[in-house]
Protein backbone atom coordinates (compact mmCIF):
# COMPACT_ATOMS: atom_id res chain seq x y z
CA UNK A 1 58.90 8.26 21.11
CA UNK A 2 57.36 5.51 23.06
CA UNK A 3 54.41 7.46 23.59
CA UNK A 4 53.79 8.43 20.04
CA UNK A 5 54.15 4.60 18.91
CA UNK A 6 51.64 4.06 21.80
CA UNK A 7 48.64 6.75 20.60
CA UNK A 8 49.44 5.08 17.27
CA UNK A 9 48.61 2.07 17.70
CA UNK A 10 45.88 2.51 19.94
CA UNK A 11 44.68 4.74 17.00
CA UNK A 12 45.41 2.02 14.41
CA UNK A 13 43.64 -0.60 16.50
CA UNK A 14 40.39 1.87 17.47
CA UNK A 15 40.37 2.03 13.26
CA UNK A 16 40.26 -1.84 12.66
CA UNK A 17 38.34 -2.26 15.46
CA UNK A 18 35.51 0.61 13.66
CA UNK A 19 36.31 -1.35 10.17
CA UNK A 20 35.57 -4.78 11.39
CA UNK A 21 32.30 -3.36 13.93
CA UNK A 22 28.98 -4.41 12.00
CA UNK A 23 27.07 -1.01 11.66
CA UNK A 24 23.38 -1.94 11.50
CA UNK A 25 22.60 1.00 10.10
CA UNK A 26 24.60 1.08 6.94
CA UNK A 27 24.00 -2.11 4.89
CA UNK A 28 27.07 -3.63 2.74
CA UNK A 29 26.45 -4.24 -0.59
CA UNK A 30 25.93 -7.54 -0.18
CA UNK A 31 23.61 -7.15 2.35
CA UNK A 32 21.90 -5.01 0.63
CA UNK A 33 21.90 -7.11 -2.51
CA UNK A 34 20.72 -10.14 0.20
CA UNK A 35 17.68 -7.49 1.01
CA UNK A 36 16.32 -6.92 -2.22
CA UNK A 37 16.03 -10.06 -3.42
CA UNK A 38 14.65 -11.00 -0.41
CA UNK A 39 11.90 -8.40 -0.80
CA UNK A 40 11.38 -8.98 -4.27
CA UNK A 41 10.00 -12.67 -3.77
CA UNK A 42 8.80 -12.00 0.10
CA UNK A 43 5.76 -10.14 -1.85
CA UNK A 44 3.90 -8.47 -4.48
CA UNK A 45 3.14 -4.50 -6.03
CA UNK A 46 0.15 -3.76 -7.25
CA UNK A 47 -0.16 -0.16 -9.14
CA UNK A 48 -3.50 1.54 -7.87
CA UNK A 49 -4.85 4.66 -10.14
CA UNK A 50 -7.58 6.47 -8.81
CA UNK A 51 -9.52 9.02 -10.92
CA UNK A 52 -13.19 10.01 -11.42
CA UNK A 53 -14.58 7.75 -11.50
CA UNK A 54 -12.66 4.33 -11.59
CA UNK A 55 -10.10 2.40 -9.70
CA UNK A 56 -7.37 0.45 -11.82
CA UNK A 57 -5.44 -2.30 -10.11
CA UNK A 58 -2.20 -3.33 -12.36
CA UNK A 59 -1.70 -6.49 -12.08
CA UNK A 60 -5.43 -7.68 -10.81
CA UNK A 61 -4.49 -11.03 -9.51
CA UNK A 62 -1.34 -11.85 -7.44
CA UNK A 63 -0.48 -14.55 -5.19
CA UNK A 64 -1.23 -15.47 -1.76
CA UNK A 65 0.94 -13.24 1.00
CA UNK A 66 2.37 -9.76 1.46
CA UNK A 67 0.95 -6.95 -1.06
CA UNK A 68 1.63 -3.71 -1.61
CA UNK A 69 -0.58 -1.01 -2.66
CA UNK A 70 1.26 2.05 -4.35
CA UNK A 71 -1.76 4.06 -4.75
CA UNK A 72 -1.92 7.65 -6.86
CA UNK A 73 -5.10 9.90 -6.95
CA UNK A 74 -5.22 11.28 -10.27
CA UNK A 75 -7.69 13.37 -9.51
CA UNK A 76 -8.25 15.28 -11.47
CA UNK A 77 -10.56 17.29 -8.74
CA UNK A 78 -11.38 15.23 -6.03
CA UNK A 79 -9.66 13.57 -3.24
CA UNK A 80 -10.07 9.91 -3.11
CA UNK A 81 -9.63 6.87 -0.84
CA UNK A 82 -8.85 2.68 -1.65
CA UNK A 83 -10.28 -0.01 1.15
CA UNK A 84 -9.02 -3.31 0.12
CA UNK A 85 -12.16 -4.98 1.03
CA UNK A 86 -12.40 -9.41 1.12
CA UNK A 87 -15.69 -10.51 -0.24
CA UNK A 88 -17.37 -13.45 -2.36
CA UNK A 89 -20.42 -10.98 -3.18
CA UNK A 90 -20.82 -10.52 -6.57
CA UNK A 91 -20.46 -6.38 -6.85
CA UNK A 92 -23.91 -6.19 -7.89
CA UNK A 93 -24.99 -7.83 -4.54
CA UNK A 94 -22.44 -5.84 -2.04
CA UNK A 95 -25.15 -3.67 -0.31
CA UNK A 96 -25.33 0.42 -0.17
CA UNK A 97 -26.63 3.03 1.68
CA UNK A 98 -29.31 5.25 0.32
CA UNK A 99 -26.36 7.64 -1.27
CA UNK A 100 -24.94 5.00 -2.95
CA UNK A 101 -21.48 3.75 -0.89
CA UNK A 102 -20.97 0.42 0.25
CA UNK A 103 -22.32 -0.51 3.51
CA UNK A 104 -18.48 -1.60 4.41
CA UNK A 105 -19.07 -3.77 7.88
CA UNK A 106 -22.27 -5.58 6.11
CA UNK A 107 -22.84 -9.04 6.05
CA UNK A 108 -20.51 -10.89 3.56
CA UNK A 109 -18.01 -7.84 3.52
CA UNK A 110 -14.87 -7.85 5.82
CA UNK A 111 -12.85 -4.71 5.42
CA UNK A 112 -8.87 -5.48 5.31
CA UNK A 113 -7.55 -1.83 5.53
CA UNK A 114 -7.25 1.51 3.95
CA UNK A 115 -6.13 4.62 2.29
CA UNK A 116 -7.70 7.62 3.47
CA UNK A 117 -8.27 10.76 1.82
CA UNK A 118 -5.24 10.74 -0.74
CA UNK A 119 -5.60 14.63 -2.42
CA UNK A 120 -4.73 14.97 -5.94
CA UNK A 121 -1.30 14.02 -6.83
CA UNK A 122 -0.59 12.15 -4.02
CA UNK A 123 0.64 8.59 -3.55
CA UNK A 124 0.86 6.30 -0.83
CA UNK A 125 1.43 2.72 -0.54
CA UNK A 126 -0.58 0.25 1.72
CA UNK A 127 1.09 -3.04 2.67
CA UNK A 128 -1.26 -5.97 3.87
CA UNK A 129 -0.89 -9.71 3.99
CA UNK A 130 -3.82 -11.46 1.87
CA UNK A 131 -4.92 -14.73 2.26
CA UNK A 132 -5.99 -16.56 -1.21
CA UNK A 133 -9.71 -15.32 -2.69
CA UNK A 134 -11.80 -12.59 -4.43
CA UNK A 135 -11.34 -8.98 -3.49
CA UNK A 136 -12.88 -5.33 -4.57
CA UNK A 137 -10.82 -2.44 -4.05
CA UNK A 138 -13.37 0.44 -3.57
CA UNK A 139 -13.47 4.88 -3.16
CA UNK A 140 -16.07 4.93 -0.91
CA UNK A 141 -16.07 8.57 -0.46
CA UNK A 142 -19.63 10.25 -0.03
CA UNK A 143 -19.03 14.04 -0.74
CA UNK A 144 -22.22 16.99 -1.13
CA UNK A 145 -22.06 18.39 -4.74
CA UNK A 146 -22.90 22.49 -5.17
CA UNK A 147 -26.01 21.42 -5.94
CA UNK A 148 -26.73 19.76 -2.45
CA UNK A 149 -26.90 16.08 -3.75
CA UNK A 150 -25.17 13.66 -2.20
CA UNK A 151 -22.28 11.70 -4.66
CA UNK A 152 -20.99 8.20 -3.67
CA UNK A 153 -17.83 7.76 -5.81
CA UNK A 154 -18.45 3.76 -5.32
CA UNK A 155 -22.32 4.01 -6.79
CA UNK A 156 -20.38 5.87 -9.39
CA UNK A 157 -17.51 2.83 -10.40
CA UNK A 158 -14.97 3.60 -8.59
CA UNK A 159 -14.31 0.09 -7.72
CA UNK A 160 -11.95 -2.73 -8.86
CA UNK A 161 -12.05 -6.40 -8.66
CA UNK A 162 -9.36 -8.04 -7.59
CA UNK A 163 -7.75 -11.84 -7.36
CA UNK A 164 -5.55 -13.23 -4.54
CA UNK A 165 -4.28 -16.96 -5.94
């Protein structure tokens, strides 16, 4: 009998002991509660569409910190890509290559990151941190057409401007 109280309680402690333990792995509600408020003010969401031919940011401005991209190609055809790209060019002055994409590492141009060849369908999100001033969010894929031309999706509008406050 002495034994059996003995596994017992070493069973009943091992069970507190497991109930009390902080497993890192599983948040609490309130930590979890603690975690998305945290993430809800820590930074902003911008919803990307990208389609032939045209990139639409929703919202266009947001402030100063972490943003996230949740990008979806909407094809309908073709596969597209978003470069978050920092700039004070006007887009009429952002300079392009003789097929029509944005020469991205050119003067007045500093590339932030990117979204590579999302197929149709897709959606992937892109988290950077943004300092305050103008943006352009740009497909600056150069594919060959049947017909051997050469078509810049950015020489045909699919770019956005965009606002960090």
């Amino acid at each position: 009998m002495n034994r059996r109280f003995i596994v017992g309680l070493a069973v009943a402690l091992m069970m507190v002991a497991a109930a009390c333990s902080k497993d890192s792995t599983a948040p609490t509600a309130s930590s979890a509660s603690q975690e998305s408020t945290a993430g809800s003010s820590a930074g902003s969401t911008v919803d990307v569409t990208l389609q032939e031919f045209s990139v639409i940011a929703t919202p266009s401005s947001v402030p100063a910190g972490s943003v996230t991209f949740n990008t979806t190609n909407e094809g309908p055809d073709d596969v597209h890509e978003i470069v978050v790209i920092k700039t004070d060019l006007a887009t009429a002055d952002i300079p392009t290559d003789k097929d029509g994409a944005m020469i991205e590492d050119a003067e007045g141009l500093d590339p932030i990151d990117e979204i590579e060849d999302l197929e149709v369908g897709d959606t992937q999100d892109l988290t950077v941190t943004l300092e305050a001033g103008s943006y352009i969010l740009v497909c600056n894929i150069v594919q060959k057409e049947p017909d051997g031309s050469m078509e810049a999706h950015y020489k045909m509008g699919m770019f956005a401007e965009f606002t960090v406050t």
